[in-house]
Every structure is written in structure tokens, then in C-alpha cells.
Protein backbone atom coordinates (compact mmCIF):
# COMPACT_ATOMS: atom_id res chain seq x y z
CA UNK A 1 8.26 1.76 -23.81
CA UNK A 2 8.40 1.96 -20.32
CA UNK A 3 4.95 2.08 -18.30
CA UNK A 4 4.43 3.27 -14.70
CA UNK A 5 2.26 0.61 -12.31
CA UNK A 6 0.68 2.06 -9.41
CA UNK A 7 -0.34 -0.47 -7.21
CA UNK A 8 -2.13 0.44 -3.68
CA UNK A 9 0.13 -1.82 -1.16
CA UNK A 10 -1.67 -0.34 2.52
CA UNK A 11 -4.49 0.86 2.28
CA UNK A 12 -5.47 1.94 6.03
CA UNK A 13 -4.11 2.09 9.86
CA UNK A 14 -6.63 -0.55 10.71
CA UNK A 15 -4.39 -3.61 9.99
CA UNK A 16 -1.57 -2.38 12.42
CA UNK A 17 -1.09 -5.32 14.69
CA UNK A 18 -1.32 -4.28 18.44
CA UNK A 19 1.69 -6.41 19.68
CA UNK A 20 3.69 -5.65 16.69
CA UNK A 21 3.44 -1.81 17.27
CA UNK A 22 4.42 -1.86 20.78
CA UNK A 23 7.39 -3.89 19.96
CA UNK A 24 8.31 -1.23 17.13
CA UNK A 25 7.23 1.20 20.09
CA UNK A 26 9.96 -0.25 22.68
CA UNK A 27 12.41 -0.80 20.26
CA UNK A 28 12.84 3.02 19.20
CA UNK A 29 15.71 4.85 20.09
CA UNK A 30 16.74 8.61 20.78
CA UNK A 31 19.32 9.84 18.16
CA UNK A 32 22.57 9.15 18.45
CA UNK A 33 22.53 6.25 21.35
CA UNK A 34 21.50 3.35 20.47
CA UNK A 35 20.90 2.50 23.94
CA UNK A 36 18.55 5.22 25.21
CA UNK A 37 15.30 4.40 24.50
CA UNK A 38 12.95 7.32 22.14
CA UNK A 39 10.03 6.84 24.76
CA UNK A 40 10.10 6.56 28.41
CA UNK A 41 8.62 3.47 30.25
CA UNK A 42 5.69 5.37 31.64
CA UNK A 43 4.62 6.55 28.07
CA UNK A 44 4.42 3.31 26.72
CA UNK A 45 2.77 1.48 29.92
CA UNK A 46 -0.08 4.59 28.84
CA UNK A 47 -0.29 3.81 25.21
CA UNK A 48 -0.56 -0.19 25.91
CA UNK A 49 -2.79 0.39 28.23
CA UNK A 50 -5.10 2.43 25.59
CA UNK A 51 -4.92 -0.44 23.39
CA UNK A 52 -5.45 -3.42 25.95
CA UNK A 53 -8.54 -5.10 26.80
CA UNK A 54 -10.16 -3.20 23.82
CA UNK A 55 -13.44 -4.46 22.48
CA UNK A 56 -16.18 -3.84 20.03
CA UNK A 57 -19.88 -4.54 18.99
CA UNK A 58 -21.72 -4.52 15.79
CA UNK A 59 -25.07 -3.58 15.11
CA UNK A 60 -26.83 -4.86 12.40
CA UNK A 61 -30.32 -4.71 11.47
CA UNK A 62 -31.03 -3.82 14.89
CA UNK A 63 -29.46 -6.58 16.51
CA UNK A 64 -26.30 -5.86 18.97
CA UNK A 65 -23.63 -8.54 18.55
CA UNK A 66 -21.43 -9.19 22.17
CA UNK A 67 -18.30 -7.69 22.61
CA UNK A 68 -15.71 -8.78 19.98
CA UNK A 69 -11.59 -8.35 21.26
CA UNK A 70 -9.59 -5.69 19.00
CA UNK A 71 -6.67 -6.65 18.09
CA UNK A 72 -5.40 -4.59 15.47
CA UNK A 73 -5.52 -1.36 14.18
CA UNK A 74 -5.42 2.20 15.19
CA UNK A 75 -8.15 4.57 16.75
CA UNK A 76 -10.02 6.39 14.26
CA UNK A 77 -9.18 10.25 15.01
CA UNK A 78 -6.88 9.37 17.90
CA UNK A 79 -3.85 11.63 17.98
CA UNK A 80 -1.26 9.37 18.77
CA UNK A 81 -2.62 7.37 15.61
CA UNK A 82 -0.73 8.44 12.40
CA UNK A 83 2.83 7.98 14.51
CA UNK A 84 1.81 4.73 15.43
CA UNK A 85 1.17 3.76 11.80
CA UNK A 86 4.17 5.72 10.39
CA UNK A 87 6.20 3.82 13.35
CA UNK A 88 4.76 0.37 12.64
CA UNK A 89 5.18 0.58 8.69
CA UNK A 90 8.19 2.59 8.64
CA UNK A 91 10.89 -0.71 8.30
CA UNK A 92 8.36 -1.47 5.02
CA UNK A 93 9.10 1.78 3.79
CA UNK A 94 12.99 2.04 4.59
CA UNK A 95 13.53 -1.72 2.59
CA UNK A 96 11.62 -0.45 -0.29
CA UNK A 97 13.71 2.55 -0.56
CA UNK A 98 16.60 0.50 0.29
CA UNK A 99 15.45 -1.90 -2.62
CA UNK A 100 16.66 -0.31 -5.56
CA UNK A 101 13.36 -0.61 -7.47
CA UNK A 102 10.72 1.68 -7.56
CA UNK A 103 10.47 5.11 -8.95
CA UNK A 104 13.29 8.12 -8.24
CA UNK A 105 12.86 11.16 -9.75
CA UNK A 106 15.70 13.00 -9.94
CA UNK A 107 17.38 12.53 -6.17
CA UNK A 108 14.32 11.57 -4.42
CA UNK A 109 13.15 8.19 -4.45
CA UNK A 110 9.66 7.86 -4.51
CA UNK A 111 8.97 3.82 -4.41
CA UNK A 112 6.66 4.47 -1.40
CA UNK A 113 4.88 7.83 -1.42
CA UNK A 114 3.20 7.52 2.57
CA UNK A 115 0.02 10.08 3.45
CA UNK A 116 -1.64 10.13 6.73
CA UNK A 117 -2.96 6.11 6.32
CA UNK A 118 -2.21 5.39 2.66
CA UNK A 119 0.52 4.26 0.81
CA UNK A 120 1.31 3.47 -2.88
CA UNK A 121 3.74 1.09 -4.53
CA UNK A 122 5.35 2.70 -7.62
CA UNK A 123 7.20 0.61 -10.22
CA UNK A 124 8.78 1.35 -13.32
CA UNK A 125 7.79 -2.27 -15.73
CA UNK A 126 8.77 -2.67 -19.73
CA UNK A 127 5.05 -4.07 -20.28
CA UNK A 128 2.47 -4.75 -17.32
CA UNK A 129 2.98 -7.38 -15.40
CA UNK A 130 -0.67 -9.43 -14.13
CA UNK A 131 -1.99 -7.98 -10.92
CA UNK A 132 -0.45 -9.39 -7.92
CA UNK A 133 2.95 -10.36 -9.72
CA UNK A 134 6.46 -8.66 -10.25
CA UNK A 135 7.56 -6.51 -13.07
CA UNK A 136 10.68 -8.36 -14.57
């Protein structure tokens, strides 16, 4: 019988890679033409520039640690945040819709279900596979 494995593949906008996402950023286009770019040049200048030269500190027990450089991730409650995840993972999700495996239920396929941060891999195996390896 066939069994349905739910596997968490992302699990949070904090591992969205800073250079990665502006490249995704400046690579969008505006319906249509592919030549006309989806944001203008001043808007992305101001969203790198929210992003550069970023760093943090921990505290623990008391103790202050110098500043550390970020270089991935998303702000926590930023607005801009969930498009920048949805734009940086959104050629993950396309090629495993595009895959042909996965999950479809009736018309809509459903290999990838995406909310907010978090997305789940659904697969369709004849017996369970070990974690971390493919259904045959």
C-alpha cells in the first residue's frame, strides 16, 4: 500500500544567502519582457543596502560577544522579508513541481506546500524509505 512521507525540506528564512537573493532580486523581470527588469535600480541599491555591512552580538551568561558579520538570512518581522524568501526559494519550488514526483491531488500539485517561512516535501513511497534517502 502506498504511504505518504512528509519530510520538512526548509525550515526558516534564516538560511537565505544575502548574495544569492540579490542576484534572484536583479534577475526578475516584469511580465511579458524579458528585458525589463521587475524592480528598478534604486529599489534594489535600498534593499542591498539594508542587508550590507550587517552585524550581530550574542549575549550569553552575561558576557557580550563582538560584532559577528550576517550573512544570511532575512529580518525577523521585516516586511520586505517573506518576498525575499518566496523570491530566493521560488526556482526550488518551480523544479519540484516541474519534477513529476510529489503529491497532486486532483489538478493541483502539491509536492511543495510553501507558508510564510516553511515548506514541506510531500512524496508518495510503496514502503518508507530511511530518512535522508529517496523513495524508489
Amino acid at each position: 500500500m502506498p504511504k505518504l512521507l512528509l519530510g520538512e525540506l526548509i525550515t526558516s528564512s534564516d538560511r537565505v544567502w544575502h548574495d544569492g537573493l540579490f542576484y534572484k532580486l536583479s534577475s526578475l523581470t516584469s511580465g511579458d519582457d524579458a528585458h525589463t527588469p521587475a524592480i528598478d535600480a534604486n529599489s534594489l541599491v535600498a534593499f542591498r543596502d539594508m542587508y550590507q555591512n550587517v552585524t550581530s552580538r550574542v549575549r550569553y551568561q552575561g558576557l557580550l560577544s563582538g560584532p559577528l558579520p550576517v550573512r544570511q538570512g532575512t529580518r525577523l518581522g521585516g516586511e520586505s522579508s517573506p518576498l525575499f524568501y518566496l523570491v530566493y526559494i521560488n526556482g526550488l519550488i518551480s523544479e519540484l513541481e516541474e519534477s513529476g514526483n510529489g503529491v497532486c491531488l486532483y489538478d493541483i500539485n502539491m509536492s511543495a506546500p510553501t507558508v510564510a517561512d516553511d515548506m514541506l516535501d510531500l512524496t508518495i513511497c510503496s514502503e518508507f524509505a530511511p530518512t535522508g534517502t529517496m523513495c524508489q
